[in-house]
Protein backbone atom coordinates (compact mmCIF):
# COMPACT_ATOMS: atom_id res chain seq x y z
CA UNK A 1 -15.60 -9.61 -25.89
CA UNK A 2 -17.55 -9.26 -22.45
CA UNK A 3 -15.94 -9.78 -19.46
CA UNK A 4 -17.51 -12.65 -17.02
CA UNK A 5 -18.74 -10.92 -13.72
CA UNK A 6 -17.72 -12.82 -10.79
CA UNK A 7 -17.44 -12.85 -6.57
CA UNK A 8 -15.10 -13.94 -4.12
CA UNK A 9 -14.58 -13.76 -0.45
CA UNK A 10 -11.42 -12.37 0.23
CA UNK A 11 -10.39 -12.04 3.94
CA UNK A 12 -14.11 -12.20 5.16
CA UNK A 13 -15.22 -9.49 2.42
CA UNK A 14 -17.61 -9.84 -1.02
CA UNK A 15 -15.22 -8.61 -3.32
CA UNK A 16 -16.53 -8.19 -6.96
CA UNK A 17 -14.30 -8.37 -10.50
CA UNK A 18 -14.66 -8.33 -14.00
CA UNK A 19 -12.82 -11.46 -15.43
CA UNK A 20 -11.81 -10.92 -19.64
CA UNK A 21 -10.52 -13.34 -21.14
CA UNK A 22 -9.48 -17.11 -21.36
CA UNK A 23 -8.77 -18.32 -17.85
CA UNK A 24 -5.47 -20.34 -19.36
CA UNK A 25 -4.11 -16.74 -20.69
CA UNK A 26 -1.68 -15.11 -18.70
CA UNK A 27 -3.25 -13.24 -15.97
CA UNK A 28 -3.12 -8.84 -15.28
CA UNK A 29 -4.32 -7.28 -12.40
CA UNK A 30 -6.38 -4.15 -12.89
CA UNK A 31 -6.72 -2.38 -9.90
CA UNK A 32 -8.39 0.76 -10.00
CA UNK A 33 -8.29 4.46 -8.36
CA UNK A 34 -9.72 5.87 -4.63
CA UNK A 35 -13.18 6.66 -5.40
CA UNK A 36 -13.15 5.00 -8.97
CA UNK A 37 -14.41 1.03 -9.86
CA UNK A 38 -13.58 -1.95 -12.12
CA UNK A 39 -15.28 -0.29 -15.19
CA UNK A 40 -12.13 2.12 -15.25
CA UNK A 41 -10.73 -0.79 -17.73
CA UNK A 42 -12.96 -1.91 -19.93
CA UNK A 43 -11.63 0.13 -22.96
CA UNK A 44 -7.99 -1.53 -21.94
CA UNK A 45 -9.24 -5.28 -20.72
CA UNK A 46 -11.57 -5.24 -23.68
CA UNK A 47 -8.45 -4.42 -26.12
CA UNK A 48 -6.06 -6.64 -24.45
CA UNK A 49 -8.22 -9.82 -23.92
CA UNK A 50 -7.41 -11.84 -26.36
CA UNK A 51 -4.01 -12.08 -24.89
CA UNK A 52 -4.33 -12.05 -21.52
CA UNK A 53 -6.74 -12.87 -18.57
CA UNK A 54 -7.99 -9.45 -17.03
CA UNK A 55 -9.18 -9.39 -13.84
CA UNK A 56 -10.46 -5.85 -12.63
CA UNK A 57 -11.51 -5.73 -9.05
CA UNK A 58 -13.83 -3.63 -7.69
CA UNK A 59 -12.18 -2.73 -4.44
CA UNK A 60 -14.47 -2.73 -1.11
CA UNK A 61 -16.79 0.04 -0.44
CA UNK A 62 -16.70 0.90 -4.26
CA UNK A 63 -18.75 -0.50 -7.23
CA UNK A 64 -20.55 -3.77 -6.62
CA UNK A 65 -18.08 -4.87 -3.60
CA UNK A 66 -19.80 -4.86 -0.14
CA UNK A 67 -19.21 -2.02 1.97
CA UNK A 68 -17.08 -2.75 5.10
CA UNK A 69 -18.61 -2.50 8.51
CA UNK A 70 -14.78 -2.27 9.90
CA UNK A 71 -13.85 1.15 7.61
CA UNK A 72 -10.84 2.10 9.90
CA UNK A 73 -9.52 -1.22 10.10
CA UNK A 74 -10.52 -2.21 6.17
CA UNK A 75 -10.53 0.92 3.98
CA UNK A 76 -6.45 0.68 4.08
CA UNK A 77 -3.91 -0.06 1.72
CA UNK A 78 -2.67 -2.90 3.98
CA UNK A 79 -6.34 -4.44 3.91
CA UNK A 80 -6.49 -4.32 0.43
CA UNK A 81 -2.99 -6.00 -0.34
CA UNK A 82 -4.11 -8.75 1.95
CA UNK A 83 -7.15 -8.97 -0.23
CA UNK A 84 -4.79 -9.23 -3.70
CA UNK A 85 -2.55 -11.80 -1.98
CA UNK A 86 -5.96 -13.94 -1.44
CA UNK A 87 -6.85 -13.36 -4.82
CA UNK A 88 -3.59 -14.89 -5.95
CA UNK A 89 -4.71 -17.64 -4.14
CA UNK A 90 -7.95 -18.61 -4.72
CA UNK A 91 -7.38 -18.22 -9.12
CA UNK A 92 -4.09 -19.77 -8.08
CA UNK A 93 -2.23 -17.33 -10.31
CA UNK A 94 1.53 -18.39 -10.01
CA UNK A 95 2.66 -15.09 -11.77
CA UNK A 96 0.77 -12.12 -12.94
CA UNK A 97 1.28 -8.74 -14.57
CA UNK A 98 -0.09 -5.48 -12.77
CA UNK A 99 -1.91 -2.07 -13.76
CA UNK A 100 -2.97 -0.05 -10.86
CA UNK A 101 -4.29 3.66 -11.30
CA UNK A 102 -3.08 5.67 -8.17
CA UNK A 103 -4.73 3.45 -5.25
CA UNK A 104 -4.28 0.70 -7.29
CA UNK A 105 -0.83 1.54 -8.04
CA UNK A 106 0.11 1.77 -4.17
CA UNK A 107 -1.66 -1.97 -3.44
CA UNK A 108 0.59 -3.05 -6.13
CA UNK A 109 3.57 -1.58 -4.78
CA UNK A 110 2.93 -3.00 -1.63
CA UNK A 111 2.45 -6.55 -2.60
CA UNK A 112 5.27 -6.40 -5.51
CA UNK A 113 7.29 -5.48 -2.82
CA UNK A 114 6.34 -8.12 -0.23
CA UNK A 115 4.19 -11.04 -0.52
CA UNK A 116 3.77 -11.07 -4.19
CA UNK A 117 7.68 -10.13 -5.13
CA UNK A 118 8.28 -13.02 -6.79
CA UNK A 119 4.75 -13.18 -8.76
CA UNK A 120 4.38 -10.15 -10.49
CA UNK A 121 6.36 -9.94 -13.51
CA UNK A 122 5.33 -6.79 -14.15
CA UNK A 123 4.18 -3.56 -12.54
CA UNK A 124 2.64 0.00 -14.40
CA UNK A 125 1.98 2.67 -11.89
CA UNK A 126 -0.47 5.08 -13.24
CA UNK A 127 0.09 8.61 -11.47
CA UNK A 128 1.41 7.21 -8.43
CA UNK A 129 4.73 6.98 -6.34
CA UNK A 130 5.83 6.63 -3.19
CA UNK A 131 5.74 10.21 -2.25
CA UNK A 132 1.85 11.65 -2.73
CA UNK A 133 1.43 15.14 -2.61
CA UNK A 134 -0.72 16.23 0.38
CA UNK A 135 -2.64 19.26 -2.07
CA UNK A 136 -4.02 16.41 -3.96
CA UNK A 137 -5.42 14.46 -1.51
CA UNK A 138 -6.97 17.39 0.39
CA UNK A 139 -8.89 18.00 -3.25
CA UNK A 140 -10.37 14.39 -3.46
CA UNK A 141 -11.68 14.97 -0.06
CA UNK A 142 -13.47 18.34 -0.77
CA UNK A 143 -15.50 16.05 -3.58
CA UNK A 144 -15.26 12.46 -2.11
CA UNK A 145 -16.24 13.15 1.65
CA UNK A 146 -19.67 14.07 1.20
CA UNK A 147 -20.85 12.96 -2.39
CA UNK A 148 -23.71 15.30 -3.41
CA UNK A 149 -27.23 13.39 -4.88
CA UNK A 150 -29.13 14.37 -8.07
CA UNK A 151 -31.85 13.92 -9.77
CA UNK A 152 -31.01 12.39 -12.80
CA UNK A 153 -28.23 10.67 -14.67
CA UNK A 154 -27.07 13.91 -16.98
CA UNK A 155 -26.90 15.60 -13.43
CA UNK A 156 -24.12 13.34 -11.89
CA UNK A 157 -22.70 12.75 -15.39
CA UNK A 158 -21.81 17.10 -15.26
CA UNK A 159 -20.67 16.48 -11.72
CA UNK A 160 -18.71 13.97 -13.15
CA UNK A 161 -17.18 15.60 -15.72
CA UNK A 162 -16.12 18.69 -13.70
CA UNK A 163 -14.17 16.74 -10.63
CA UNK A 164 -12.84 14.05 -12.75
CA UNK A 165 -11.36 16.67 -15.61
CA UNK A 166 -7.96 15.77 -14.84
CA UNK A 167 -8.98 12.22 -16.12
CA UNK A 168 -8.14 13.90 -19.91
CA UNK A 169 -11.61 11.74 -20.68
CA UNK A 170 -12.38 13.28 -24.47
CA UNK A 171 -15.65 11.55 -25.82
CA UNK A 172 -19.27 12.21 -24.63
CA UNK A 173 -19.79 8.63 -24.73
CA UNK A 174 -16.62 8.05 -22.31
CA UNK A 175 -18.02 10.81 -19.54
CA UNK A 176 -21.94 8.60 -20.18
CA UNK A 177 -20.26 5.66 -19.68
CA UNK A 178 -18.14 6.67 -16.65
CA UNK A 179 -21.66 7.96 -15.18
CA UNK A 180 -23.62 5.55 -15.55
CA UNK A 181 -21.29 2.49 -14.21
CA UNK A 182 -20.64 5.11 -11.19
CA UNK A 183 -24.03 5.67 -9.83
CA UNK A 184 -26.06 4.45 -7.05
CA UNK A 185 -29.65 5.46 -6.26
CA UNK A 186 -30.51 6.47 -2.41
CA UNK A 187 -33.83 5.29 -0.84
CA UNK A 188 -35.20 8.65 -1.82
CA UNK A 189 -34.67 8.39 -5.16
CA UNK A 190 -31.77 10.12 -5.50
CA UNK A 191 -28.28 9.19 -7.73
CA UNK A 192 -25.03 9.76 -5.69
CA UNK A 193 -21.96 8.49 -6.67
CA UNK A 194 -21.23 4.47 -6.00
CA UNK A 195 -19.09 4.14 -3.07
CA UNK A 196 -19.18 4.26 0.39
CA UNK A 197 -18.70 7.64 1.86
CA UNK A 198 -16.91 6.39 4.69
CA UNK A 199 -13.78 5.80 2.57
CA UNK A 200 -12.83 9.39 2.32
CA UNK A 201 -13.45 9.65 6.00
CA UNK A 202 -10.73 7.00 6.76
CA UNK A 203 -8.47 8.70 4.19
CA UNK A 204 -8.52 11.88 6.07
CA UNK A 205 -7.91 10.54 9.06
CA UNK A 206 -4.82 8.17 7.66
CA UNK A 207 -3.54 11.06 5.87
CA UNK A 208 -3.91 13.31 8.69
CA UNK A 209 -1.64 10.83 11.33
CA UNK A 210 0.67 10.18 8.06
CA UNK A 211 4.57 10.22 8.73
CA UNK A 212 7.48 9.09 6.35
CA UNK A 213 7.25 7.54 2.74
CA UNK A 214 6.93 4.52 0.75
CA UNK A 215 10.59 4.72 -0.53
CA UNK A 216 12.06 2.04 1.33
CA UNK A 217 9.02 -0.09 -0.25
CA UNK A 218 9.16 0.85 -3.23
CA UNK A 219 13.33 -0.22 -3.40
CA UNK A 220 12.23 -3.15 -3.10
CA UNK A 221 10.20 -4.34 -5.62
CA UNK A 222 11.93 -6.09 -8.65
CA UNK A 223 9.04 -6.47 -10.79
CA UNK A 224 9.75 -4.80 -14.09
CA UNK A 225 8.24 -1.37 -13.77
CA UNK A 226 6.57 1.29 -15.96
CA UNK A 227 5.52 5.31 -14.68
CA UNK A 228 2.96 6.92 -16.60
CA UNK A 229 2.21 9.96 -15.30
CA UNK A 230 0.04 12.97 -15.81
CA UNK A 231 2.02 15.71 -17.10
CA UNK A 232 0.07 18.16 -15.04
CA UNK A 233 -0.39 15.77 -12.05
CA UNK A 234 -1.24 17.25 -8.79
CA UNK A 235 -0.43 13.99 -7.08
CA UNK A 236 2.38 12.42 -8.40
CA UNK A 237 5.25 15.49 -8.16
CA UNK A 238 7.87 15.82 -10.94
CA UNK A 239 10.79 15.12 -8.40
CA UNK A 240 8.83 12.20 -7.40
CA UNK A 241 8.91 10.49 -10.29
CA UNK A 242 12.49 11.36 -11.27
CA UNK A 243 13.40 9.49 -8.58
CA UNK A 244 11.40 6.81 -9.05
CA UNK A 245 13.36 6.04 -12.61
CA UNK A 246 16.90 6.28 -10.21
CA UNK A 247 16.01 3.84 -7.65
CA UNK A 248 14.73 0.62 -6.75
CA UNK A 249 12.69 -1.35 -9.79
CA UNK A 250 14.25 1.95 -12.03
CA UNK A 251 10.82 2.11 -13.50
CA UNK A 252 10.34 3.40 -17.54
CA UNK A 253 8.81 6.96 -17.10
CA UNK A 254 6.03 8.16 -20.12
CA UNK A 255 4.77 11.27 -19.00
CA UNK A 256 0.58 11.68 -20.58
CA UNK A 257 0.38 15.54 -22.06
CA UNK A 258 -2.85 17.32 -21.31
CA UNK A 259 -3.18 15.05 -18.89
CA UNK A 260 -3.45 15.65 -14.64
CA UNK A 261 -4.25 12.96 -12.21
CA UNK A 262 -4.94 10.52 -13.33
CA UNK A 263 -4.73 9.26 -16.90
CA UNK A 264 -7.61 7.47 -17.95
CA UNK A 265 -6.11 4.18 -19.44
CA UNK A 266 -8.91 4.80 -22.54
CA UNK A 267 -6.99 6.49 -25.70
CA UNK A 268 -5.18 3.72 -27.99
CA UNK A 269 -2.24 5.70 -27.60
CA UNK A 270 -2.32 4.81 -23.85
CA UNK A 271 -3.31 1.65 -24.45
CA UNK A 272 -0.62 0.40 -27.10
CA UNK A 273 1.77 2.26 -24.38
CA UNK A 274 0.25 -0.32 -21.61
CA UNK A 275 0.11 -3.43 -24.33
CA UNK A 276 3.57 -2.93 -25.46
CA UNK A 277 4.87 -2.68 -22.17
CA UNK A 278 2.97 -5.81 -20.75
CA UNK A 279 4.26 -8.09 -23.97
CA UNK A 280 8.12 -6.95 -22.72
């Protein structure tokens, strides 16, 4: 099955999604990762479609969503919960199960524990917690802040497959994929990675005023809740997500072997984890 590519103005912004699936089937939100895009999914939305409506959303200043000319005010976690809650909205999804990889997994924290309490049914948090450790986000800025250009595609694709490691992608044909749905070409010919360099800006200067947590957040959310984390994460801490099974939604913790920040969602071992999980 193909997904149906679609676009929708959410608070003032062209925000772009994949849409798999029959629009009458129970609807999952896949929301992806910081520098990362909608194509993240397609191994799971592609697997789970005929059960469910996927929507994967390509958040702004990434993949085919327009770049925002606001970045301080827009490239934020608030921003983009506002977004989901208007996405609710206009599909008029009255409940909805969630998947969001680290990023994605905060936006859906936020709104499960707000706005959208009552709506999502279910919540899987892919590497990500309410604590973040500051080592990891210091390495996605050394790659993210100034996105190097190549020549050609098997150029990027190596760059690729060295800062996205972690991922635990195994196949050739995952890292050529990942490439070439990742790739934008500059007006000098160049490929550079898809997004907007201004997001990593905006991250170092949110991470740099940062104080507190997202504990008394995440306590609130009731949705039913699942951890998977990577069992050499550099982002999601093992204390972390001990807690995180103690307190608030009590989430189900998998830990992903061989596996750092953040698990790629693309093995079927991962994905009968997710499916299973989702049918609960």
């Amino acid at each position: 099955m193909s997904p149906v590519s679609r676009y929708l103005t959410l608070a003032g912004r062209s925000v772009h999604l994949l849409d798999w699936g029959r629009a009458e089937a129970p609807a999952v939100i896949l929301w992806h990762g910081f520098a990362r895009n909608a194509h993240d999914f397609d191994n799971l939305a592609a697997a789970l479609a005929g059960q469910y409506r996927l929507l994967a959303v390509d958040t702004i200043g990434r993949g085919l969503s327009e770049w925002s000319p606001e970045p301080d005010a827009e490239y934020t976690v608030p921003f983009y919960a506002r977004q989901a809650i208007e996405l609710f909205a206009q599909l008029e999804l009255t409940t909805a199960r969630w998947v969001g990889t680290s990023m994605g997994g905060l936006i859906g924290m936020v709104v499960a524990a707000t706005a959208l309490k009552d709506r999502i049914s279910h919540l899987v948090l892919n590497d990500v917690g309410p604590a973040i450790a500051p080592g990891a986000v210091s390495r996605i800025l050394t790659y993210a802040g100034s996105p190097p250009s190549f020549a050609s595609l098997p150029e990027l694709e190596q760059y690729f497959r060295t800062i996205y490691a972690p991922f635990g992608i195994s196949s050739d044909a995952g890292w050529r994929k990942l490439a070439e749905t990742s790739v934008r070409r500059l007006p000098d010919g160049r490929l550079t990675p898809h997004y907007d360099p201004q997001i990593a800006a905006v991250l170092g200067r949110q991470a740099a005023a940062a104080t507190g947590d997202a504990w008394p957040l995440y306590d609130q959310i009731a949705a039913r809740t699942l951890l998977l984390r990577g069992a050499v994460s550099d982002l999601l801490a093992e204390n972390t997500a001990a807690e995180m099974t103690r307190r608030g939604p009590k989430a189900r913790r998998i830990d992903i072997s061989g596996v750092g920040h953040a698990p790629a969602l693309d093995t079927l071992e991962q994905i009968a984890l997710i499916a299973q999980f989702l049918a609960e």
